[in-house]
Structure formats: structure tokens, C-alpha cells
Protein backbone atom coordinates (compact mmCIF):
# COMPACT_ATOMS: atom_id res chain seq x y z
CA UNK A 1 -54.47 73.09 -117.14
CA UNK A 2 -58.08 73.93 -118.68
CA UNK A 3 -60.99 71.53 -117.67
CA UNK A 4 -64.27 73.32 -116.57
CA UNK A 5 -66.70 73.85 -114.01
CA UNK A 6 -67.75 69.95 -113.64
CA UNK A 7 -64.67 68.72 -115.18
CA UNK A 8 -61.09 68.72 -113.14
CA UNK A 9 -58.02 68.36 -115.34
CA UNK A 10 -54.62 67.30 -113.33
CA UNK A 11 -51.31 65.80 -113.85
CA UNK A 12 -49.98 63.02 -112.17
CA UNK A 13 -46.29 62.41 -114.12
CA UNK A 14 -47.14 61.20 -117.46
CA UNK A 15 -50.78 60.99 -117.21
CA UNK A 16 -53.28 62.92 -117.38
CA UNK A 17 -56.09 62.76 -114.96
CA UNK A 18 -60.26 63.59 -115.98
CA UNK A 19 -62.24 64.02 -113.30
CA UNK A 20 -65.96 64.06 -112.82
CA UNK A 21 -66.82 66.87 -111.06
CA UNK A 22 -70.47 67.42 -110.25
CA UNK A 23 -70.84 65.04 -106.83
CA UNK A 24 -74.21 66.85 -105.41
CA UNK A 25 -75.58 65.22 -108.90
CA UNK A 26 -73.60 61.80 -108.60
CA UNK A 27 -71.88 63.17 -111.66
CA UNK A 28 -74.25 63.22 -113.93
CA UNK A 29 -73.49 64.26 -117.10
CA UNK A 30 -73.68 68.37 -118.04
CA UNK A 31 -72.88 70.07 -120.86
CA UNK A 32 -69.60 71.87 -118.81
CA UNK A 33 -68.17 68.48 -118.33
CA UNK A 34 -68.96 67.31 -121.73
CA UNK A 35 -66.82 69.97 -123.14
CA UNK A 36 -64.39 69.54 -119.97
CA UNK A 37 -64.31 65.84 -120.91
CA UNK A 38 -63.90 66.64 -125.10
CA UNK A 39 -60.97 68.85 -124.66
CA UNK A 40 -59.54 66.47 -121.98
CA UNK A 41 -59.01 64.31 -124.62
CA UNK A 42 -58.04 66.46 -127.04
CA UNK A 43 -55.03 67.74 -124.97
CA UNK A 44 -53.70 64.04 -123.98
CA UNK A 45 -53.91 63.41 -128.01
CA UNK A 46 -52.17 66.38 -128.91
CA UNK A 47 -49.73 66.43 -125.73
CA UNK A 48 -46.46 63.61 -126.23
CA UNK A 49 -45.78 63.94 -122.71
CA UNK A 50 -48.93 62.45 -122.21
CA UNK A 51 -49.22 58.78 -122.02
CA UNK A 52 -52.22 57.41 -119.99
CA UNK A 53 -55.21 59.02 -119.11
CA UNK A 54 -56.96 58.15 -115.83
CA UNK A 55 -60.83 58.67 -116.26
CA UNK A 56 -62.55 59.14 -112.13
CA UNK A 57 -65.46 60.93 -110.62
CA UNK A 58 -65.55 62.87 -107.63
CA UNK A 59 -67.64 62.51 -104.24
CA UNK A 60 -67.53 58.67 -104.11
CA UNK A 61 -69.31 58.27 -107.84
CA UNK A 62 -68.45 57.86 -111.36
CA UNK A 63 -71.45 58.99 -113.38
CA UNK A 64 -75.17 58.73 -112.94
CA UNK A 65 -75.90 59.24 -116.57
CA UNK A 66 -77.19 62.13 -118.34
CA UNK A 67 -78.91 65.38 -117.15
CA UNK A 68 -81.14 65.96 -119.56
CA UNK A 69 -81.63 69.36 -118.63
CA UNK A 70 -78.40 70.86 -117.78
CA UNK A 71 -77.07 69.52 -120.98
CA UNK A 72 -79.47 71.57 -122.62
CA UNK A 73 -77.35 74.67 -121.27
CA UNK A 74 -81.04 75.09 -119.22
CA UNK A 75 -79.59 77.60 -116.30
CA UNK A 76 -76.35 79.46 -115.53
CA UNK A 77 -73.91 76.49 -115.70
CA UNK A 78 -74.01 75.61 -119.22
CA UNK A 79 -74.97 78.95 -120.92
CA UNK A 80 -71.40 80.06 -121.68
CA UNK A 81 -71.05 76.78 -123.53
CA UNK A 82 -73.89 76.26 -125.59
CA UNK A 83 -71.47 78.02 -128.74
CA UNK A 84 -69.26 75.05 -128.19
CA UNK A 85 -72.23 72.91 -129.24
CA UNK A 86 -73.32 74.77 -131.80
CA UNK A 87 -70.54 74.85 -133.56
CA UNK A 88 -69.38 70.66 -132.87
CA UNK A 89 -73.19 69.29 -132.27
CA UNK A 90 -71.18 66.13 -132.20
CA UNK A 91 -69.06 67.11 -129.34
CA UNK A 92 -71.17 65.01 -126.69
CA UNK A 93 -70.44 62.04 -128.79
CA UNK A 94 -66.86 62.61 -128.84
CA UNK A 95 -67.21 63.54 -125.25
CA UNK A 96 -68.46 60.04 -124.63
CA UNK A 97 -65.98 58.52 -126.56
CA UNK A 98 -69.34 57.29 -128.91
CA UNK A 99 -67.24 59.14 -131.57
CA UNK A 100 -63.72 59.38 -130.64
CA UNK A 101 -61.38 57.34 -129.35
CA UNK A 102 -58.08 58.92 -127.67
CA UNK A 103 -54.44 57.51 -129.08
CA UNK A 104 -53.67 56.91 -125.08
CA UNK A 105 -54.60 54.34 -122.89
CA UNK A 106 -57.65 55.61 -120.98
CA UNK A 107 -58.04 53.82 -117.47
CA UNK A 108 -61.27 54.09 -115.76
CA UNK A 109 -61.46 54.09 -112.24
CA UNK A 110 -64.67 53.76 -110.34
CA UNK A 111 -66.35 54.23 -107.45
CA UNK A 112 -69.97 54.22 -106.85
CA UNK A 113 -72.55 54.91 -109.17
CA UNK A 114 -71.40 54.35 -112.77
CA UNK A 115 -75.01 54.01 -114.47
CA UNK A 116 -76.60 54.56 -117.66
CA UNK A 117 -73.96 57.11 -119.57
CA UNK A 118 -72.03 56.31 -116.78
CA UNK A 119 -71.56 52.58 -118.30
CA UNK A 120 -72.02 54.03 -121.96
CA UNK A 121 -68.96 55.51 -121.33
CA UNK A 122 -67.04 53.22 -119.59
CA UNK A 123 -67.59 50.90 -122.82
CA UNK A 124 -64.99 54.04 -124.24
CA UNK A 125 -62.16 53.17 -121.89
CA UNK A 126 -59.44 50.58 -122.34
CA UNK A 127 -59.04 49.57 -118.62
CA UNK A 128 -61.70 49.48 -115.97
CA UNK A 129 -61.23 48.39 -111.94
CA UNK A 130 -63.71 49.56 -109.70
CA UNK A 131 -64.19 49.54 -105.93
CA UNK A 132 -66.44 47.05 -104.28
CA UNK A 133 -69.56 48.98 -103.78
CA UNK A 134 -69.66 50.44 -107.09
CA UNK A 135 -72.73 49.84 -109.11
CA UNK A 136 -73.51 49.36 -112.93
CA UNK A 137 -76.26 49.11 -115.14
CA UNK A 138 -78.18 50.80 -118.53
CA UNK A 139 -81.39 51.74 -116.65
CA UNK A 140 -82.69 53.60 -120.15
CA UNK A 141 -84.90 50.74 -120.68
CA UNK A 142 -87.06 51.06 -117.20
CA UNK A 143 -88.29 54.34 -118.04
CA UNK A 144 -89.00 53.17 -121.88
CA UNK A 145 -85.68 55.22 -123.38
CA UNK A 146 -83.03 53.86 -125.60
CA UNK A 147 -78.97 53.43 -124.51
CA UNK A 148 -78.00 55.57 -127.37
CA UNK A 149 -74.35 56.08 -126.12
CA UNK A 150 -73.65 53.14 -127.79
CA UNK A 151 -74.40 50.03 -125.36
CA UNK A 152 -76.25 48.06 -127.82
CA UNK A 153 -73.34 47.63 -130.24
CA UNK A 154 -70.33 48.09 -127.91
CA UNK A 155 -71.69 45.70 -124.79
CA UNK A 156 -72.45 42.76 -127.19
CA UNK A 157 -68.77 42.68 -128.66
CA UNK A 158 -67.34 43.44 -125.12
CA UNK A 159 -69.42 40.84 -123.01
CA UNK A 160 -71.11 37.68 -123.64
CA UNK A 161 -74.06 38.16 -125.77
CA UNK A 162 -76.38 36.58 -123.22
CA UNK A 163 -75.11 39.10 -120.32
CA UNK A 164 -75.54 42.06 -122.61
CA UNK A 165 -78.89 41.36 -123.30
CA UNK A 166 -79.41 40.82 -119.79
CA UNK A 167 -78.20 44.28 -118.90
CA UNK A 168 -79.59 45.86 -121.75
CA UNK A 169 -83.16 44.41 -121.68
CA UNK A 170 -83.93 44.32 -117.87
CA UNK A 171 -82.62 47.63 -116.91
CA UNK A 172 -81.64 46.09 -113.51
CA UNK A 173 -78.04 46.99 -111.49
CA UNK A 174 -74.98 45.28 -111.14
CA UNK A 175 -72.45 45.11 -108.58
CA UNK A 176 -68.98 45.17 -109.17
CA UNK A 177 -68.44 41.49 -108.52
CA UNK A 178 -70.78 40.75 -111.09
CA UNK A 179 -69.61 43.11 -113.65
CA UNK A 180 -66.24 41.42 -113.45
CA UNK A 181 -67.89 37.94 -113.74
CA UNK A 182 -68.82 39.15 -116.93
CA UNK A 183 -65.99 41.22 -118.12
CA UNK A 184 -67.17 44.52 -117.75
CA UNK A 185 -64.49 45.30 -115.89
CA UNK A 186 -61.22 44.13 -115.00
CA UNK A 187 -60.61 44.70 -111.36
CA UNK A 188 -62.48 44.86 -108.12
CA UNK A 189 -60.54 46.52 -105.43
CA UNK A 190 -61.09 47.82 -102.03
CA UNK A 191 -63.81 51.25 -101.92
CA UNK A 192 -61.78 54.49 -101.92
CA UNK A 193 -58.63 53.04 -103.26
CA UNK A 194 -60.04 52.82 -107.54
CA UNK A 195 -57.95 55.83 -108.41
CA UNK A 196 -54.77 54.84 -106.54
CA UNK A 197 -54.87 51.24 -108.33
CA UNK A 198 -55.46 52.96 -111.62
CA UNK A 199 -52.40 55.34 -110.89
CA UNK A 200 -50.30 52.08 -110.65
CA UNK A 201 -51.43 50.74 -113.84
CA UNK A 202 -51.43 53.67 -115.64
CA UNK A 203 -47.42 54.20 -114.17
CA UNK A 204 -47.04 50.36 -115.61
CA UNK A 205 -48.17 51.51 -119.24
CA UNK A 206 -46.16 54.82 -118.97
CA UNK A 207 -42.80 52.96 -118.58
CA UNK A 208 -43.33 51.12 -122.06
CA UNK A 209 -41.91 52.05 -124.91
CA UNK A 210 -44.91 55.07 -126.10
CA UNK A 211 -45.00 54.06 -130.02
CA UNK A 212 -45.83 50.97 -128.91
CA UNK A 213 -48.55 51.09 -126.53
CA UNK A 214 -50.04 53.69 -129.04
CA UNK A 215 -49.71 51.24 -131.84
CA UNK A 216 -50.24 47.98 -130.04
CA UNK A 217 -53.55 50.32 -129.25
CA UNK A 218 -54.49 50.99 -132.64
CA UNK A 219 -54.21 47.67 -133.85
CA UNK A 220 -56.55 46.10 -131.05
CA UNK A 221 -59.39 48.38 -132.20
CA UNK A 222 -58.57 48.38 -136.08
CA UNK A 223 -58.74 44.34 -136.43
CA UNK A 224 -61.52 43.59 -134.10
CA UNK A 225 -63.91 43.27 -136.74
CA UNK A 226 -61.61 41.92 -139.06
CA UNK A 227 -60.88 38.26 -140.66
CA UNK A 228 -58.00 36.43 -139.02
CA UNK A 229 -55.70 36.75 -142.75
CA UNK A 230 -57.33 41.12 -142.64
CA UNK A 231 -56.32 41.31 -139.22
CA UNK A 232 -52.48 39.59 -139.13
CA UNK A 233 -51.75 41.95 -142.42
CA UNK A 234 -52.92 45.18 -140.64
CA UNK A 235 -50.98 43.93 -137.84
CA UNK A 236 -47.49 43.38 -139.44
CA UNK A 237 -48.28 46.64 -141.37
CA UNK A 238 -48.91 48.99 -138.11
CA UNK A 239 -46.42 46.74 -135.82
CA UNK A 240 -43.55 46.41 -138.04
CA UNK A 241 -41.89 50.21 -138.40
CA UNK A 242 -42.27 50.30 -134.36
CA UNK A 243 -39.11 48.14 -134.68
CA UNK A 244 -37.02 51.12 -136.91
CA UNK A 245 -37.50 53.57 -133.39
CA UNK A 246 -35.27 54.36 -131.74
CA UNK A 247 -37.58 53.68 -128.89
CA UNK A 248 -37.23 49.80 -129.91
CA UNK A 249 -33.03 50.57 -129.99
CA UNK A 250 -33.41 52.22 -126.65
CA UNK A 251 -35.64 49.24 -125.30
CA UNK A 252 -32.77 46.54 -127.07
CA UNK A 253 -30.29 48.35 -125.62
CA UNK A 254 -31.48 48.60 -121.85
CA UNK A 255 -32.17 44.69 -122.03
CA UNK A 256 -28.66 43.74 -123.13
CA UNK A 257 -27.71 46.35 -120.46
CA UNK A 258 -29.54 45.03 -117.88
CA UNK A 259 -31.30 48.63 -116.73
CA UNK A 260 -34.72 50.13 -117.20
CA UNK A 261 -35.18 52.11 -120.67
CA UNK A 262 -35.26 55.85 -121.21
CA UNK A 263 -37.64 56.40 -123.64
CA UNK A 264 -37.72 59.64 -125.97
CA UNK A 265 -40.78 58.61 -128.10
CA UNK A 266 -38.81 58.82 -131.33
């Protein structure tokens, strides 16, 4: 089902699960799970039987950032891929989701450290819980580097100003309670059990109608920068054919029927 050294690709139903793969590093970030991570979300895009993607790391952590070195294709692990960047040097970007962002829902479930590129890209996702002891934070600034994944234009729009610069300017860590506080995250749930919880939403989202959630999607994203009149006319405009599916007949239908829908993404 592809994926790549540091990157495990499953299937759980409808939805597709990316793991982080590297725990003797904490998951830090290689150039074998970049590409892992890239075509991960390729194939959910391309893939209709697709319709959530679950984003985890393995070994208790998320991600621990960037290895510097290893995503130079320094050493054995990343020499067979170093084509792949040469031929997309944007591929870590899109990897990252700095410069892509996947039609599906992605759901990120995490567990320990998710620092650094770990939180850059979390900021990618749709959906985040994590388990109690999991950590966050953009530590870039402590050693005098720069959160290029995105942080300093994502985080301000996602959090409170004042907590963004926070994060961003002290370099310091945050627990999971505290990341919720601020609204880095959605969910705190008991250690071991992030994936599990995700699983549940992720089977919530892949009952809905699949138009939909890709649209409703969309439009989130597409308006958030926009005026209140832009944003209401790019929202009638994307929303309104979703009721011409037969998805929406399907989903009529069921109600009146009183059973759950069958939907054929159509």
C-alpha cells in the first residue's frame, strides 16, 4: 500500500492511516518519510474510497522536528530518494502540508513529542486530540533558527495572537492541557488511546455524505481570508450543486426513511 522506510501506510475502512515511523529518532523528520508522507497524500486525493486520513507517529511520539541531516539524503536511508527531490524540490513543503493541502479531512493524533515541524505540521491538519503527556512547542527560536514550516503565518490565524507570539517568541513547551486552552488542539484524551479516538472521529466524518465534507472543506479554507459579502458568495457558489447529488437524494431519502444513508459519492 506504498509508504516507505519511516513512513507506514494502512487502511482502516475508509481511511487512510500515515504513520510516523522513525521512533529511535522521536520521529523526526527524514527525507524517506517526507516522500512517504507526500505520496500519502497524494493517494487519499486521488483514491474516492478514501475519506479521512488519520495522521500518528510511532513509539509513543509524533514528531521531533526536522533532521537536518538525514533530510539531506546524508547516509544509506535517504540516498535512493534524493531523485525524488530533485525533481519536486518542493516536495518537503507539500510533505508538510506548507504547500498542499489534501481534499480529505486529515485528523492528527498525538502522542508525545510533537515539536518544532512536529507543530509546523500539525498547523496542516484539520483535527487534532492528543494524549495527556504529549508536548508542543516551535523551539527554532532557542537555538536562533526561524519556524519556516509556516508557524508564523498559520499559528497567528489559528490561535490568539498573544499565545502565538508566546509560542513563537519564547521557544518554551507546552503541554497538552495548555495547547487546548489555546486552541491548538481540540482534544485531550487519555496517553495511548490518541489514535483510537481519532479512528472514531474519523468513522464520524466517513458516514457523511463525501461531496460534502470535501466541499464543506474547501469552503472553510477558501473564505478564511475573505470579506463576510466574498465569503457567503463563494459559499452559495461551492455549497449549492452539493444539493443536485445524488448523495444529497440518498441523504433526503434515508431521513424520510428513517435509516442510515448509503452513500455512492455521486
Amino acid at each position: 500500500m506504498g509508504g516507505t522506510e519511516h513512513l507506514a501506510v494502512q487502511r482502516e475502512g475508509a481511511t487512510l492511516v500515515l504513520t510516523l515511523n522513525r521512533p529511535e529518532a522521536k520521529n523526526a523528520l527524514s527525507l524517506p518519510m517526507l516522500v512517504g508522507l507526500y505520496d500519502g497524500w497524494v493517494a487519499a486525493d486521488e483514491d474516492d474510497a478514501i475519506r479521512s486520513i488519520v495522521l500518528t507517529g510511532a513509539g509513543g511520539a509524533f514528531c521531533a522536528g526536522m533532521d537536518l541531516k538525514a533530510l539531506a539524503g546524508k547516509g544509506m536511508e535517504g540516498e535512493q530518494y534524493r531523485d525524488r527531490l530533485k525533481a519536486d524540490p518542493d516536495l518537503h513543503w507539500k510533505a508538510m502540508l506548507r504547500h498542499h493541502r489534501p481534499r480529505k479531512p486529515v485528523i492528527a493524533a498525538v502522542e508525545g513529542h510533537c515539536v518544532a515541524g512536529g507543530t509546523e505540521i500539525l498547523q496542516g491538519t484539520d483535527i487534532r486530540l492528543a494524549g495527556e503527556s504529549a508536548t508542543f512547542g516551535l523551539f527554532e527560536v532557542r537555538r536562533g533558527l526561524f519556524p519556516i514550516g509556516g508557524s508564523t503565518v498559520r499559528l497567528p490565524r489559528q490561535i490568539p495572537r498573544t499565545h502565538a507570539l508566546e509560542m513563537l517568541l519564547t521557544g518554551r513547551p507546552y503541554s497538552a492541557r495548555e495547547a487546548a486552552d489555546v486552541g491548538l488542539i481540540g482534544h485531550v484524551v487519555p496517553d495511548g488511546t490518541a489514535l483510537e479516538e481519532a479512528l472514531v472521529i474519523a468513522e464520524r466524518i466517513n458516514a457523511c455524505g463525501p461531496l460534502a465534507v470535501e466541499a464543506i472543506k474547501a469552503s472553510v479554507y477558501e473564505t478564511a481570508e475573505m470579506s463576510e459579502a466574498d465569503g457567503l458568495a463563494a459559499e452559495l457558489k461551492r455549497g449549492w450543486p452539493i444539493f443536485d447529488t445524488a448523495d444529497a437524494k440518498e441523504g433526503s431519502r434515508a431521513f424520510a426513511e428513517k435509516r442510515d444513508p448509503v452513500f455512492r459519492r455521486a
